[in-house]
Protein backbone atom coordinates (compact mmCIF):
# COMPACT_ATOMS: atom_id res chain seq x y z
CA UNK A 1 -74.58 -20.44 -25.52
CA UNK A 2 -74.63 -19.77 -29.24
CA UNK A 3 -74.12 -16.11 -30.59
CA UNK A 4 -77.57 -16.56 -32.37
CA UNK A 5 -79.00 -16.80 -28.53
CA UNK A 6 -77.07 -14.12 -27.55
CA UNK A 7 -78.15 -11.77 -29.71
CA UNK A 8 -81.84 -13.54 -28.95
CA UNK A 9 -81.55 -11.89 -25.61
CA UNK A 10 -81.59 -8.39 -26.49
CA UNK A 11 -83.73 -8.62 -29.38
CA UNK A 12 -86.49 -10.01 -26.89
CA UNK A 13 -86.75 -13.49 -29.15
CA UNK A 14 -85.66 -15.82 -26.35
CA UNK A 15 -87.63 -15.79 -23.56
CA UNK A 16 -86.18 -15.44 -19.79
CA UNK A 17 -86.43 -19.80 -19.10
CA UNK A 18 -85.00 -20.15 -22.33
CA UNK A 19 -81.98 -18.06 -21.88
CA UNK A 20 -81.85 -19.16 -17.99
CA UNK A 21 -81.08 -23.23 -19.33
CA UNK A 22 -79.22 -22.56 -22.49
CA UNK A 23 -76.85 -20.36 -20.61
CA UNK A 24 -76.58 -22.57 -17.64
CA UNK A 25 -75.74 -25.72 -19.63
CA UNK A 26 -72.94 -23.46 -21.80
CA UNK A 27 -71.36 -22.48 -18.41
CA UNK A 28 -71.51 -25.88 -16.53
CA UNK A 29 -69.51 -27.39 -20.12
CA UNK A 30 -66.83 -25.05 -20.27
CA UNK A 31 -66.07 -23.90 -16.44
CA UNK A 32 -67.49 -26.00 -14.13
CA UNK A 33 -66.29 -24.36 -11.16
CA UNK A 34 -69.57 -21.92 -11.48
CA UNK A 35 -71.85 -24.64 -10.93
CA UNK A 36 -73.19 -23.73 -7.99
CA UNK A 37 -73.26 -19.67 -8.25
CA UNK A 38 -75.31 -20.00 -11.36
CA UNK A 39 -77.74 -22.85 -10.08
CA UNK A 40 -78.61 -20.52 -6.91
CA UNK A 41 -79.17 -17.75 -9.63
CA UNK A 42 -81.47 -20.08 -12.05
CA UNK A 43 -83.14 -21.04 -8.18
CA UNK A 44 -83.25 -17.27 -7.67
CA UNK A 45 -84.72 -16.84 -10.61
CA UNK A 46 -82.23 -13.06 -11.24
CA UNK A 47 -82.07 -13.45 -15.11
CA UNK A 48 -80.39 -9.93 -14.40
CA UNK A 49 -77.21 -10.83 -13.28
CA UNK A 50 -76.90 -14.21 -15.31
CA UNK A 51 -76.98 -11.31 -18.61
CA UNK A 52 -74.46 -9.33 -16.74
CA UNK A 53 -72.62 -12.68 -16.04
CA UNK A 54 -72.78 -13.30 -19.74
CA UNK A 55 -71.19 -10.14 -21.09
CA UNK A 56 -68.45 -10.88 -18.85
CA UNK A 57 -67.30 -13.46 -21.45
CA UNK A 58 -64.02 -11.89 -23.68
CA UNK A 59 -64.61 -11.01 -27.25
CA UNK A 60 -61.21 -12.36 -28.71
CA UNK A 61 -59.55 -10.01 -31.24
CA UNK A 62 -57.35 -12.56 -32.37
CA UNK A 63 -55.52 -15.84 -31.83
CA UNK A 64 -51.88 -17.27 -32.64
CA UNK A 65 -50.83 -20.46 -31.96
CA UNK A 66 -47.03 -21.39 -32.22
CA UNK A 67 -43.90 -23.07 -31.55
CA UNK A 68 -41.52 -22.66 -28.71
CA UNK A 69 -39.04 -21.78 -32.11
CA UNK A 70 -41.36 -19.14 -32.96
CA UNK A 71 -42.89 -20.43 -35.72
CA UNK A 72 -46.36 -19.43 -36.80
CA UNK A 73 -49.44 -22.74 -36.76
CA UNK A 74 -52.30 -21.30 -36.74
CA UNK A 75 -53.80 -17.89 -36.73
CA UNK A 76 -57.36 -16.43 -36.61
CA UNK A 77 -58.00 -12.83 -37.17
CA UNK A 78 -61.85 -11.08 -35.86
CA UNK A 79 -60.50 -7.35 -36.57
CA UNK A 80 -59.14 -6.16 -40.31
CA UNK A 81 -55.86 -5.73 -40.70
CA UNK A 82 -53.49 -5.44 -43.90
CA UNK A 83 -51.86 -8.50 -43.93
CA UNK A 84 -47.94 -6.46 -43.43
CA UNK A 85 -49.44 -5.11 -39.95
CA UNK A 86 -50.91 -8.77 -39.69
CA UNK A 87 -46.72 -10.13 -40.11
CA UNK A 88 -45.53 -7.16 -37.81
CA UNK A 89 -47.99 -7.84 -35.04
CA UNK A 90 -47.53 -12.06 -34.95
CA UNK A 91 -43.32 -11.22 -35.05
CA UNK A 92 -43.90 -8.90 -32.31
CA UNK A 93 -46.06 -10.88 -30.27
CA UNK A 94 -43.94 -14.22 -30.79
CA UNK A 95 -41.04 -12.63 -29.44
CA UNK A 96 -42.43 -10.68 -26.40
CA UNK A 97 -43.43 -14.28 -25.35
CA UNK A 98 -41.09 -16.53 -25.77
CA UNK A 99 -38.79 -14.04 -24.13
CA UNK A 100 -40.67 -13.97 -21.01
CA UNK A 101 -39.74 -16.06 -17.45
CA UNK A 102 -41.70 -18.99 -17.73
CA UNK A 103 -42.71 -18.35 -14.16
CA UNK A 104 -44.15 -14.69 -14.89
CA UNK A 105 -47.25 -13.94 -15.41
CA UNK A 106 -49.50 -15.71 -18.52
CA UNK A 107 -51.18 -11.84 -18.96
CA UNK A 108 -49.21 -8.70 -20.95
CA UNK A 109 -50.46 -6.02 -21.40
CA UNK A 110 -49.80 -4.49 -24.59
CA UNK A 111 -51.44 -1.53 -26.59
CA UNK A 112 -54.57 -0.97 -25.53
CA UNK A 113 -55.00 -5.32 -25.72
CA UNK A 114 -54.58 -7.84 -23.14
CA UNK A 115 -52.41 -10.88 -24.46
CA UNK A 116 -53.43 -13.99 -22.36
CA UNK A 117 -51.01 -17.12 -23.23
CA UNK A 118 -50.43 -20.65 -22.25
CA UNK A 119 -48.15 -23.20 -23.37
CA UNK A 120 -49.02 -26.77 -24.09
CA UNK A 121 -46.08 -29.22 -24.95
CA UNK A 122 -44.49 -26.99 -27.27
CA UNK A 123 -47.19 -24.81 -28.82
CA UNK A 124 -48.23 -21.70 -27.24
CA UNK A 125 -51.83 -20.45 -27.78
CA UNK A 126 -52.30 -16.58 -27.69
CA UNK A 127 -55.33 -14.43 -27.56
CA UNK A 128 -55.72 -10.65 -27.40
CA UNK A 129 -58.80 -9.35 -25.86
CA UNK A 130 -60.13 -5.77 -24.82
CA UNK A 131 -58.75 -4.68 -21.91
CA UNK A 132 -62.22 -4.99 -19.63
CA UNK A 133 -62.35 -8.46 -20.71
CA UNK A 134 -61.63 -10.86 -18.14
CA UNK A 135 -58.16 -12.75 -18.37
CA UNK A 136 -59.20 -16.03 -16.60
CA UNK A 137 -62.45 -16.90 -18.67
CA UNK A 138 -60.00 -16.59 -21.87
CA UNK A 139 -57.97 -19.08 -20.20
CA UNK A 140 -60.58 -21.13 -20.05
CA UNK A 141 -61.58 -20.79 -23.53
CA UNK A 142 -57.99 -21.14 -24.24
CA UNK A 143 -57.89 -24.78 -22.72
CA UNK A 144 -61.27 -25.75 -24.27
CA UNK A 145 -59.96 -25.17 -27.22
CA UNK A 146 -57.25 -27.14 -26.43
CA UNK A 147 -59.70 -30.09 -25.36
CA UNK A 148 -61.25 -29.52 -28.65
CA UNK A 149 -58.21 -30.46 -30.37
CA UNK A 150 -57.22 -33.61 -28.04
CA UNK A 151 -60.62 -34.83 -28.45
CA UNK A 152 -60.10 -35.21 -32.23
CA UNK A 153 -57.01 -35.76 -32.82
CA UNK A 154 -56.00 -37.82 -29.95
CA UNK A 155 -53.57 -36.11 -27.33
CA UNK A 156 -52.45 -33.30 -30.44
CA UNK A 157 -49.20 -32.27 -31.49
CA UNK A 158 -47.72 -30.02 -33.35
CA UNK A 159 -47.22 -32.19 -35.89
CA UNK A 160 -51.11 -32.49 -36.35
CA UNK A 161 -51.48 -28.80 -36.70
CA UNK A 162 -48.57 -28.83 -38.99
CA UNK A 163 -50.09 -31.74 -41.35
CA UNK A 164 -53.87 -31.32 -40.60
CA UNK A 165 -54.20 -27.47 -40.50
CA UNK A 166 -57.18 -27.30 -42.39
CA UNK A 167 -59.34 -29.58 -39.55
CA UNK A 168 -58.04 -27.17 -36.68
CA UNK A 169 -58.82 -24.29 -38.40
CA UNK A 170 -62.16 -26.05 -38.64
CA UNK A 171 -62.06 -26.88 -35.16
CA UNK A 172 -61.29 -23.38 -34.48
CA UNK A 173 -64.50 -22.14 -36.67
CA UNK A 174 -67.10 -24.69 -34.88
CA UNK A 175 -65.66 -23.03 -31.66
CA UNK A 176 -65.60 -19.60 -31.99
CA UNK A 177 -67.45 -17.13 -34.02
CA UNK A 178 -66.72 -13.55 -34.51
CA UNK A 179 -64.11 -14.10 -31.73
CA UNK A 180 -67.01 -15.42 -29.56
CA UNK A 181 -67.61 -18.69 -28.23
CA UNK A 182 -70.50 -20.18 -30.43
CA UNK A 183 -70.72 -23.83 -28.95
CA UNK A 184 -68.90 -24.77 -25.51
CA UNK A 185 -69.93 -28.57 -26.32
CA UNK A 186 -66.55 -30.78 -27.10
CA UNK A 187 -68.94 -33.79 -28.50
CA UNK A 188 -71.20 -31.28 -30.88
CA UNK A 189 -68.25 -29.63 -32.33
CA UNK A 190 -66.13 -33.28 -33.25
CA UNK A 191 -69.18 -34.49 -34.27
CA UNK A 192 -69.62 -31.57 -36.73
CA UNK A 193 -65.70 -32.18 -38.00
CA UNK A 194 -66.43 -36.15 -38.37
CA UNK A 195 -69.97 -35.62 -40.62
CA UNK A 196 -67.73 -33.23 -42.96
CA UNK A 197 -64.91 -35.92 -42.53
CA UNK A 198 -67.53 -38.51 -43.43
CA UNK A 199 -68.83 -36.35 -46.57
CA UNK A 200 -65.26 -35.76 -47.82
CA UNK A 201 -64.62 -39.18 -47.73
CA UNK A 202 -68.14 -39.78 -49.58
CA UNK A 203 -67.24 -37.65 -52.34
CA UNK A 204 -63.75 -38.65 -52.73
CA UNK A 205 -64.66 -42.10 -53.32
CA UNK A 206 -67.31 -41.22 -55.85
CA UNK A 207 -64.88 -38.67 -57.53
CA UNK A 208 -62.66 -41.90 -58.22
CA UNK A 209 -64.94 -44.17 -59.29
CA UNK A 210 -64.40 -45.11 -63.13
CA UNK A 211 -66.62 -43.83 -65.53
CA UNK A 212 -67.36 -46.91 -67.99
């Protein structure tokens, strides 16, 4: 479900069938395993509880993705900070997880944040989230995001965050809005990536055509 819908539901602009299909085919992309809860509720017809199901999903405060070294590959910020509370926070952060037992726990609490973390290869993908917010559903957005990225670039690795920031970042943006999840589909998002792709290319080769 897009935030545009979201916000349609309390603003009364999306009526109850509308909101009852959109969400179910955002929750059957992106976990699955509530197939079958949230079919009896559509069959039910209790819009109620698929809203309250719905704020359930974690507003991400922000994200950092890096190396087992500790070196910083991506980051997206959804609060403001200064950008020297920014550097103090990712340090921080980078070194309360990598010194943690791999067999711990993937949630910390610190502050008044949750930090939910996994580790693909050797990149690790953090998210902070409000401390109501529910740890497993960031997980999942965690991975999605991760299918996101193997879905364009082909099994990623760091080295295609390293040399093709700009398209995860993009990646990143299609994804998630306002630390929300805007579109759960993996094929809508690449395909939005390969039409800019597709323009960028257009416009290169017109920018080096020769004048005469």
């Amino acid at each position: 479900m897009s935030l545009l819908e979201f916000q349609g539901i309390y603003t009364g602009e999306l009526l109850p069938q509308e909101f009852t299909y959109s969400w179910c085919i955002s929750v059957l992309v992106i976990d699955p395993a509530l197939k079958v809860f949230v079919w009896a509720l559509i069959i039910k017809g209790d819009n109620g509880l698929l809203i309250e199901l719905l704020c359930c999903l974690p507003v991400i405060r922000f994200l950092l993705l890096f190396s087992r070294q500790g070196k910083l590959r991506l980051q997206k910020w959804y609060v403001t900070l200064p950008e020297k509370e920014k550097r103090k926070i990712t340090r921080e952060l980078i070194h309360i997880i990598l010194s943690r037992n791999p067999k711990t726990s993937s949630f910390v609490d610190w502050k008044d944040l949750k930090l939910v973390f996994k580790r693909y290869a050797s990149l690790y993908f953090c998210c902070a989230i409000e401390d109501q917010d529910n740890e497993l559903l960031t997980l999942e957005t965690v991975h999605r995001l991760v299918e996101l990225l193997d879905k364009y670039f082909g099994n990623v690795c760091e080295l295609d965050i390293i040399f093709n920031f700009e398209k995860a970042y993009f990646i990143l943006d299609e994804f998630l809005m306002g630390g929300e999840i805007q579109e759960t589909s993996k094929e809508l998002v690449v395909r939005a990536i390969e039409d800019s792709d597709m323009l960028q290319e257009t416009m290169e080769e017109y920018m080096n055509k020769p004048t005469f």
